[in-house]
N, C-alpha and C. Protein backbone atom coordinates (compact mmCIF):
# COMPACT_ATOMS: atom_id res chain seq x y z
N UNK A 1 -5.45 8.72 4.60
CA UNK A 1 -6.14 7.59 4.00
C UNK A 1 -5.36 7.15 2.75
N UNK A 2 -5.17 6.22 2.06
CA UNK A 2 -4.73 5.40 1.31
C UNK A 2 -5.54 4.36 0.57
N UNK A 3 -4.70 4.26 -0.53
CA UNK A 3 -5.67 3.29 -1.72
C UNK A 3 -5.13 2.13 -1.94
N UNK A 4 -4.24 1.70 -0.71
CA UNK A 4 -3.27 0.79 -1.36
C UNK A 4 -3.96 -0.96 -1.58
N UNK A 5 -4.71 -0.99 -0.45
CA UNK A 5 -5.70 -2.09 -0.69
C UNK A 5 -6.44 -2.51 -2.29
N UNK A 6 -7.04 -1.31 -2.73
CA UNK A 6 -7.57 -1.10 -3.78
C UNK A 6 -6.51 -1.14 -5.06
N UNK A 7 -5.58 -0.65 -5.09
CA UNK A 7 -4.23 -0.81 -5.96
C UNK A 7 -3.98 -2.40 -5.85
N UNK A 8 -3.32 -3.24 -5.20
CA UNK A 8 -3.29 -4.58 -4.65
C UNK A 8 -4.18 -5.39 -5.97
N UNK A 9 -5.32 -5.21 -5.65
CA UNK A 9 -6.84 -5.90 -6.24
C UNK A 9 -6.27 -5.52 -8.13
N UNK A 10 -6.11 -4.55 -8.48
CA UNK A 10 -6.13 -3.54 -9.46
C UNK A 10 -4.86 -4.13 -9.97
N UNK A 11 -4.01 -4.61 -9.47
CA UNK A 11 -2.23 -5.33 -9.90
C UNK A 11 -2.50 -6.80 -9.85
N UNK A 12 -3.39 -6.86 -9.12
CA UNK A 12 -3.63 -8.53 -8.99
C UNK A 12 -2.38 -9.45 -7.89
N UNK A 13 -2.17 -8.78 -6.96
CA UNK A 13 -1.41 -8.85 -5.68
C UNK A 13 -2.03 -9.04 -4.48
N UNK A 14 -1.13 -10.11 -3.75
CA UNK A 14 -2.19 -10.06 -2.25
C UNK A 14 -1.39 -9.19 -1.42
N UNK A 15 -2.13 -9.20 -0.11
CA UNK A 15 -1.40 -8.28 0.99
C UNK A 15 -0.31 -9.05 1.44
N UNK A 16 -0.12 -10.55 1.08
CA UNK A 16 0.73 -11.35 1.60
C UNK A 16 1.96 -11.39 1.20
N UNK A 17 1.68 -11.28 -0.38
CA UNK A 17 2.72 -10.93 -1.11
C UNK A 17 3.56 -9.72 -0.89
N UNK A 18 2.85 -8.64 -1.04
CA UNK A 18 3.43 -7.70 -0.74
C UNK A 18 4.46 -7.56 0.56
N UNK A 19 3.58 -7.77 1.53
CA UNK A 19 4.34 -7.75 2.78
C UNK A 19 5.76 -9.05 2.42
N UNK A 20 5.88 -9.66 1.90
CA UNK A 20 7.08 -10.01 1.54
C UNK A 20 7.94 -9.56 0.75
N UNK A 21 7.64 -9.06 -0.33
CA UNK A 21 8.47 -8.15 -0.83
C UNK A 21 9.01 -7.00 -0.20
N UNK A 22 7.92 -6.44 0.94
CA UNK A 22 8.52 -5.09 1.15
C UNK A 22 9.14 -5.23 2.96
N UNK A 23 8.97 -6.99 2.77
CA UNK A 23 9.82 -6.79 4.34
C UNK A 23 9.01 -6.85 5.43
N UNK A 24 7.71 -6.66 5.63
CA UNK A 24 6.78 -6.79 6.74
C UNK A 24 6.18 -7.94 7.10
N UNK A 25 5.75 -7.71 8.29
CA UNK A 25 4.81 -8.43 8.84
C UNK A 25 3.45 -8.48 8.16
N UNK A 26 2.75 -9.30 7.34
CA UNK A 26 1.63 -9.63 7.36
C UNK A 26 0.31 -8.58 7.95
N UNK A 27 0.56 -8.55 8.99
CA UNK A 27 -0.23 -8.20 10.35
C UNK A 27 -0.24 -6.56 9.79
N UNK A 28 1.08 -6.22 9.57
CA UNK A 28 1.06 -4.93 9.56
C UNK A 28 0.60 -4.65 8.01
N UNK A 29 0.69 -5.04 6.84
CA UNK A 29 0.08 -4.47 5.76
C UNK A 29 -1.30 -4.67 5.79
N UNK A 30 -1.77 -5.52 6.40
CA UNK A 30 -3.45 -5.57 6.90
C UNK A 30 -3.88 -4.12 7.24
N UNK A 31 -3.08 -3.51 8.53
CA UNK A 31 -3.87 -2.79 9.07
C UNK A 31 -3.43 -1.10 8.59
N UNK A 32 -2.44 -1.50 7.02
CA UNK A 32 -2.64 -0.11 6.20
C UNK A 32 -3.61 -0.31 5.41
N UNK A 33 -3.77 -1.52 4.58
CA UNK A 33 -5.03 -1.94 3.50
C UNK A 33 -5.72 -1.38 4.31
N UNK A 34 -6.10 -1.47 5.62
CA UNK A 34 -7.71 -1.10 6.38
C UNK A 34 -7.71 0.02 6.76
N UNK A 35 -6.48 0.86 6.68
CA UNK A 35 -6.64 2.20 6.84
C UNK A 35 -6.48 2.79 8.82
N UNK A 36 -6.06 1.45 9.25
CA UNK A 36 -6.59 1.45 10.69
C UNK A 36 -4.55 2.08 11.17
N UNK A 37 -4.02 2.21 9.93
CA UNK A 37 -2.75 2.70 10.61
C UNK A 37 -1.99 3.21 8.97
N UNK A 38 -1.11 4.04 8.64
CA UNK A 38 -0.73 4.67 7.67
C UNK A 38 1.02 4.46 7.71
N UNK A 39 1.60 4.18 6.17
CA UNK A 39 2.79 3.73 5.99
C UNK A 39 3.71 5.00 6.20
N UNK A 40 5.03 4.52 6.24
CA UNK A 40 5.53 5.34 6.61
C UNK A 40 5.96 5.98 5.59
N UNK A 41 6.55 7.38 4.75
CA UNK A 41 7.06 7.52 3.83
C UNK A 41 7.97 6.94 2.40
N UNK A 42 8.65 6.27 3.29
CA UNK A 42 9.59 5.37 3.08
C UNK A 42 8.67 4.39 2.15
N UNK A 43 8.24 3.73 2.79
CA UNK A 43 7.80 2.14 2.91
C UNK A 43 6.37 2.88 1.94
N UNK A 44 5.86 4.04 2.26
CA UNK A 44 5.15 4.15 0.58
C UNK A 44 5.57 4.33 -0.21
N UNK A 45 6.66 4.79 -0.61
CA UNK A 45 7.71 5.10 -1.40
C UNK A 45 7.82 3.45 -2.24
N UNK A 46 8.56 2.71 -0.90
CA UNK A 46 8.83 0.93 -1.62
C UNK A 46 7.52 0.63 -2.23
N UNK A 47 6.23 0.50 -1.70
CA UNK A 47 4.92 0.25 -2.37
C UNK A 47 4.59 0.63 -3.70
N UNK A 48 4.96 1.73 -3.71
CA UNK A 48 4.58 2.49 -5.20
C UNK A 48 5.58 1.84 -5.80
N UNK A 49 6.60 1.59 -5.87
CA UNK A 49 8.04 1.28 -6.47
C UNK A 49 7.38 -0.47 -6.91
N UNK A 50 7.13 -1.50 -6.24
CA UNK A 50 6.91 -2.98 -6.10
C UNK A 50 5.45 -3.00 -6.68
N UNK A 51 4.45 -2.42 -6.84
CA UNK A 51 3.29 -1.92 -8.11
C UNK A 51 3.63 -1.38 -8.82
N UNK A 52 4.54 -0.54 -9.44
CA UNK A 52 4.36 -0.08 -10.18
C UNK A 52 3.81 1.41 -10.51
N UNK A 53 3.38 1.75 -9.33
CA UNK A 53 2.26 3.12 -9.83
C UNK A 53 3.05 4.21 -9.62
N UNK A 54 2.41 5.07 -9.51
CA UNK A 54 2.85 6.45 -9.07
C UNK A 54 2.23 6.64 -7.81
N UNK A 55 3.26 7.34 -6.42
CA UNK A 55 3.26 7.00 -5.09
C UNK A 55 2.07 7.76 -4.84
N UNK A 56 1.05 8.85 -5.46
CA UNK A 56 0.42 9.78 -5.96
C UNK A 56 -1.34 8.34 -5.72
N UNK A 57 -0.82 7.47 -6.62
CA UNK A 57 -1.77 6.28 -7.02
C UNK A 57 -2.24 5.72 -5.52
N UNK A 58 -1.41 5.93 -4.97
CA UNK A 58 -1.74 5.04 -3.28
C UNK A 58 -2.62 5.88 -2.25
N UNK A 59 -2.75 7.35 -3.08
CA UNK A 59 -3.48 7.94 -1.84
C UNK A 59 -4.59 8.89 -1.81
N UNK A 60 -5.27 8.65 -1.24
CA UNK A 60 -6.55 9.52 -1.36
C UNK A 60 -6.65 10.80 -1.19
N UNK A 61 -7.13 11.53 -2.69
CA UNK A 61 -7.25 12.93 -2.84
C UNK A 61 -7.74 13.85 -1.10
N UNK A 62 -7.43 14.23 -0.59
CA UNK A 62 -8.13 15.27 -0.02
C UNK A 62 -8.58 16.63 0.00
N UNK A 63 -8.51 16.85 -1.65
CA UNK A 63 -9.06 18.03 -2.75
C UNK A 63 -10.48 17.71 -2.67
N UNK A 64 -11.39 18.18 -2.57
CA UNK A 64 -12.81 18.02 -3.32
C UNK A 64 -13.60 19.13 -4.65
């Protein structure tokens, strides 16, 4: 799971944007925002890098 949708909102970035910066299809940063498919290392790597955050920032604890 991933926060990257939520990061996006939080930078003040669309998914549209992004997916241009990082080279994608549209289609496909949709369906990481929705969680319905997960980035590849890499390409979270570029995400964290094009926000700003720490690659850490994009993803959901699975500590409780």
């Amino acid at each position: 799971m991933n926060r990257i949708k939520e990061v996006l909102v939080i930078k003040g970035m669309s998914q549209k944007e992004l997916a241009v910066k990082l080279d994608r299809n549209p289609n496909t940063i949709t369906s990481i925002c929705n969680n319905k498919s997960q980035p590849h290392l890499k390409d979270l790597k570029k995400i964290a890098k094009i926000l700003d955050v720490d690659i850490r920032e994009l993803l959901i604890s699975t500590k409780v």
